[in-house]
Protein backbone atom coordinates (compact mmCIF):
# COMPACT_ATOMS: atom_id res chain seq x y z
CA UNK A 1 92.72 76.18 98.33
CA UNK A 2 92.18 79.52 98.33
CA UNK A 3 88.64 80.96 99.93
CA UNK A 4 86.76 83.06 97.07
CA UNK A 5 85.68 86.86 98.63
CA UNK A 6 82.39 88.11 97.64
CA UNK A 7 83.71 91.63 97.69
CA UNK A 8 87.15 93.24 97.61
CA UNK A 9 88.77 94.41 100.88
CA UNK A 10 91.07 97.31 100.49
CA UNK A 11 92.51 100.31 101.82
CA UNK A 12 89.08 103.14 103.61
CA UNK A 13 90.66 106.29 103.89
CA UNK A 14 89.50 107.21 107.85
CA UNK A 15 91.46 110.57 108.45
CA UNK A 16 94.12 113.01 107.19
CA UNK A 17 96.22 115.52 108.60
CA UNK A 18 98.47 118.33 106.87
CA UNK A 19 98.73 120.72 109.79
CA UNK A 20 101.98 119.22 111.73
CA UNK A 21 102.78 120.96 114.70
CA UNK A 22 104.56 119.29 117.42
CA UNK A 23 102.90 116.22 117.33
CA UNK A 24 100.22 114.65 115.08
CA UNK A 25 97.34 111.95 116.83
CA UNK A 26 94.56 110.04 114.96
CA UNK A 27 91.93 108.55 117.18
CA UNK A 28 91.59 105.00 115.89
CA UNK A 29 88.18 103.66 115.22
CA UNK A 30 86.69 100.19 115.60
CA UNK A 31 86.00 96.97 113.53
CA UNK A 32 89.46 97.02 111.17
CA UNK A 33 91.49 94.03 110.95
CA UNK A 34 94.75 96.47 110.63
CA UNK A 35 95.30 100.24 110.12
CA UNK A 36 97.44 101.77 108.12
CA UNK A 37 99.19 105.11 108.27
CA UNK A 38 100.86 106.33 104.95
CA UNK A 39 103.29 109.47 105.43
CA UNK A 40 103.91 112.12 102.75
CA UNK A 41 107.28 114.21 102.38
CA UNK A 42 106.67 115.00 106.69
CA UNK A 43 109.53 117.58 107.18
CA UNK A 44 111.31 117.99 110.56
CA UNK A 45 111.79 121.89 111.44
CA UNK A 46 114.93 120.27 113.13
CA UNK A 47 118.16 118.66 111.21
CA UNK A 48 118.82 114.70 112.28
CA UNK A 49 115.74 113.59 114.05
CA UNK A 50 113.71 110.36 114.38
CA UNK A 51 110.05 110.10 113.22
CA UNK A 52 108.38 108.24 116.10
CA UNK A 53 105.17 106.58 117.37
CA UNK A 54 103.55 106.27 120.28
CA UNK A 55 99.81 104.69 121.65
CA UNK A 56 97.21 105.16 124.27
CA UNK A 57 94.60 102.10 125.14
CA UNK A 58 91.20 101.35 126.16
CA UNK A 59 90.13 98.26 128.27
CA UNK A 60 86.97 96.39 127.24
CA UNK A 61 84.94 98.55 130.02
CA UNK A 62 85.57 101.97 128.18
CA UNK A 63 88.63 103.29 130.83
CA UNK A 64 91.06 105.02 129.00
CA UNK A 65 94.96 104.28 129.47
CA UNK A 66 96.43 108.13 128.31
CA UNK A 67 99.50 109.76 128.49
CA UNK A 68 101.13 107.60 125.34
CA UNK A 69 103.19 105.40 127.03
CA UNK A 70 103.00 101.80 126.32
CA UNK A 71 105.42 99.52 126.60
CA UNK A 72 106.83 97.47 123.31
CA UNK A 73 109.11 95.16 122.30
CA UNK A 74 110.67 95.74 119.14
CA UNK A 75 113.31 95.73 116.76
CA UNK A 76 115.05 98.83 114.11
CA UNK A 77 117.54 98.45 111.33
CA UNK A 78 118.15 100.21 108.18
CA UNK A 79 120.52 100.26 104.70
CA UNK A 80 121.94 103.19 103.58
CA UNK A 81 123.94 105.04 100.35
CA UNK A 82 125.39 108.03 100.14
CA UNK A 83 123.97 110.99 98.37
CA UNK A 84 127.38 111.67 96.26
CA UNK A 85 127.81 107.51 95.26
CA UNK A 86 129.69 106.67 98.82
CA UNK A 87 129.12 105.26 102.09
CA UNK A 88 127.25 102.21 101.05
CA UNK A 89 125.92 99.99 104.58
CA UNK A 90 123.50 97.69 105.33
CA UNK A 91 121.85 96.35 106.98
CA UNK A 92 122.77 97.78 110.48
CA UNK A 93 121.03 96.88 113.17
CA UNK A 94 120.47 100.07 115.22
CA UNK A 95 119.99 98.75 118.84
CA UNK A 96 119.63 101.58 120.55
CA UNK A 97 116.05 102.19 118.51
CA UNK A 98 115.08 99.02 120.15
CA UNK A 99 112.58 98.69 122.90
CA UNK A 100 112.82 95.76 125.44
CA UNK A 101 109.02 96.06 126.95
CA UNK A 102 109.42 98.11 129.48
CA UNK A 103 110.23 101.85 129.25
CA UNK A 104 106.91 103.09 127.46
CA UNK A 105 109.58 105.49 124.80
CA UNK A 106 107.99 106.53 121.76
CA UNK A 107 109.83 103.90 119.13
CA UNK A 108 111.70 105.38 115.85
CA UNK A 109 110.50 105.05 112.20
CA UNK A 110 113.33 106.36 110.33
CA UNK A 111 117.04 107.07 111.04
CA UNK A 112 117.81 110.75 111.48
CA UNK A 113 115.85 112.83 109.10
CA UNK A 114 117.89 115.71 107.89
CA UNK A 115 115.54 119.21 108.06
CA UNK A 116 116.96 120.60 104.60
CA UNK A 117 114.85 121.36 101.72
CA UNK A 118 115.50 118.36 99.76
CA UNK A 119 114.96 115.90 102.80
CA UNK A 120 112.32 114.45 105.03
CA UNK A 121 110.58 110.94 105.41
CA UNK A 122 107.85 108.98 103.83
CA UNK A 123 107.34 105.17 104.24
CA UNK A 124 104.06 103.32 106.58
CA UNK A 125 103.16 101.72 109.57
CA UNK A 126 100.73 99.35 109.98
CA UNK A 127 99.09 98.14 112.82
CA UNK A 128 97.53 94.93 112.96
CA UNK A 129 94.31 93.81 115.15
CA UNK A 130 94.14 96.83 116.92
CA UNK A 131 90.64 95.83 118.36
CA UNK A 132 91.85 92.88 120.32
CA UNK A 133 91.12 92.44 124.23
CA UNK A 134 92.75 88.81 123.66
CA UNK A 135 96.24 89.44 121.88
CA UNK A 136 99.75 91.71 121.78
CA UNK A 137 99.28 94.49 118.64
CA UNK A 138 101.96 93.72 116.51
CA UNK A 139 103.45 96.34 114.04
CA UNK A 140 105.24 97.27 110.76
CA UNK A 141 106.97 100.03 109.18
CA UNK A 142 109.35 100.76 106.58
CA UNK A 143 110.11 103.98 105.91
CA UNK A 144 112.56 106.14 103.19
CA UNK A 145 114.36 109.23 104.29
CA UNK A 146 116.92 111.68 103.24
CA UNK A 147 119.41 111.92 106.47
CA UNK A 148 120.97 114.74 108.05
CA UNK A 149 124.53 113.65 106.46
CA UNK A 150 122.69 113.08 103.25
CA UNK A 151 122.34 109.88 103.13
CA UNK A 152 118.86 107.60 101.26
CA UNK A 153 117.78 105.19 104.37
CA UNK A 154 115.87 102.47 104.52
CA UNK A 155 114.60 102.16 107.09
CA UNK A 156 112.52 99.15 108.84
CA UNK A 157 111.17 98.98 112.53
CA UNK A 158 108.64 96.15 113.92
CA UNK A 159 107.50 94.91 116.95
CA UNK A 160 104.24 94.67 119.01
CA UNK A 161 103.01 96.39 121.60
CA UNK A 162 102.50 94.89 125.52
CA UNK A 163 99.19 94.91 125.86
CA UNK A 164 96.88 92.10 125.37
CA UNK A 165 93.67 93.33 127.55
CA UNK A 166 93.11 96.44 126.03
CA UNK A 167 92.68 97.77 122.46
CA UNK A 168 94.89 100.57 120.59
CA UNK A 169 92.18 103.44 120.36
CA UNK A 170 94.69 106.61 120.00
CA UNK A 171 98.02 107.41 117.81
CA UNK A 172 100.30 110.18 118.09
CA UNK A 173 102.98 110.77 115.87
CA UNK A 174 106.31 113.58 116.70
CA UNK A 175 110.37 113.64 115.81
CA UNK A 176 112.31 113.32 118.46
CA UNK A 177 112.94 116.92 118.63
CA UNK A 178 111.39 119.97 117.03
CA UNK A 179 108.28 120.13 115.04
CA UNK A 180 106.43 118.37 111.81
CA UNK A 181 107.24 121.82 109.75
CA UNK A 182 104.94 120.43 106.59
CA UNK A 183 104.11 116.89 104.92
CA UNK A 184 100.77 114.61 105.07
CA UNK A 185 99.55 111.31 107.07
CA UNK A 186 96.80 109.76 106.32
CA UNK A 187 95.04 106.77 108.34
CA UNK A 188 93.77 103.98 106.04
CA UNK A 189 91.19 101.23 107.36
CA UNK A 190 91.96 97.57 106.03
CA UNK A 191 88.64 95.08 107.06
């Protein structure tokens, strides 16, 4: 059976950014069962780079864990098609987008954004139980971008992150090379 809620839970719209830059970081506030971060058309100012994501934590006694660095253990594959009606594959597993828990790398979202006009990625991530001094933060994404070599990718990446102590209280978002020329994230709160 099903419980009955006595109000509907959906998506609180907690920040935005359109600025880009080099990177882009959300500070992530308390009491949300998960957090969601939608992305707009973001544009690379460089051709064939990854979106990525990174986190800092915060133990229950308020001390800070900076410098965006956490370790994860995750997984990264994607389908493609060609922009001209060729080149069709999928799923490929992309191992070398994978984390194995202990190099603290920022982990990819998408699979080579291309920087042309007509190209970029959108997709989301979401993070669940980001609150938790008990459990590992587990994650989500699935992403669409136009690639360098224009390809459409589909793109999927998932995982958690090593850390069971301490909560997820900062975000920061860059490609892999070059800067967020233009687009929009915005950070959604799910109770």
């Amino acid at each position: 059976m099903i419980g009955y809620l006595p109000k509907q839970h959906g998506l609180i719209l907690l920040a935005e950014d359109t600025d880009g830059g080099s990177s882009v970081s959300f500070n992530i506030p308390k009491g949300f069962a998960s957090i969601e971060w939608h992305f707009y058309r973001v544009h690379p100012a460089s051709n064939q780079v990854d979106f990525t994501f990174q986190v800092n934590t915060m133990a229950a006694d308020g001390t800070e864990d900076n410098g965006y660095n956490e370790n994860m253990a995750t997984t990264f594959y994607y389908n493609q098609h060609g922009e001209g009606g060729g080149g069709t594959s999928g799923p490929a597993y992309y191992t070398s987008r994978d984390q194995d828990g202990d190099d603290g790398a920022y982990q990819p979202l998408n699979y080579e954004s291309g920087a042309d006009a007509d190209q970029g990625i959108s997709g989301v991530l979401t993070l669940y139980d980001p609150d938790s001094h008990t459990f590992q933060k587990h994650f989500l994404s699935r992403t669409e971008n136009s690639q360098g070599d224009d390809f459409s990718v589909d793109a999927y990446a998932a995982g958690y992150i090593l850390t069971a102590a301490n909560r997820i209280y900062q975000i920061d978002f860059k490609f892999t090379s070059g800067n967020i020329e233009y687009g929009k994230i915005r950070m959604y709160g799910v109770r």
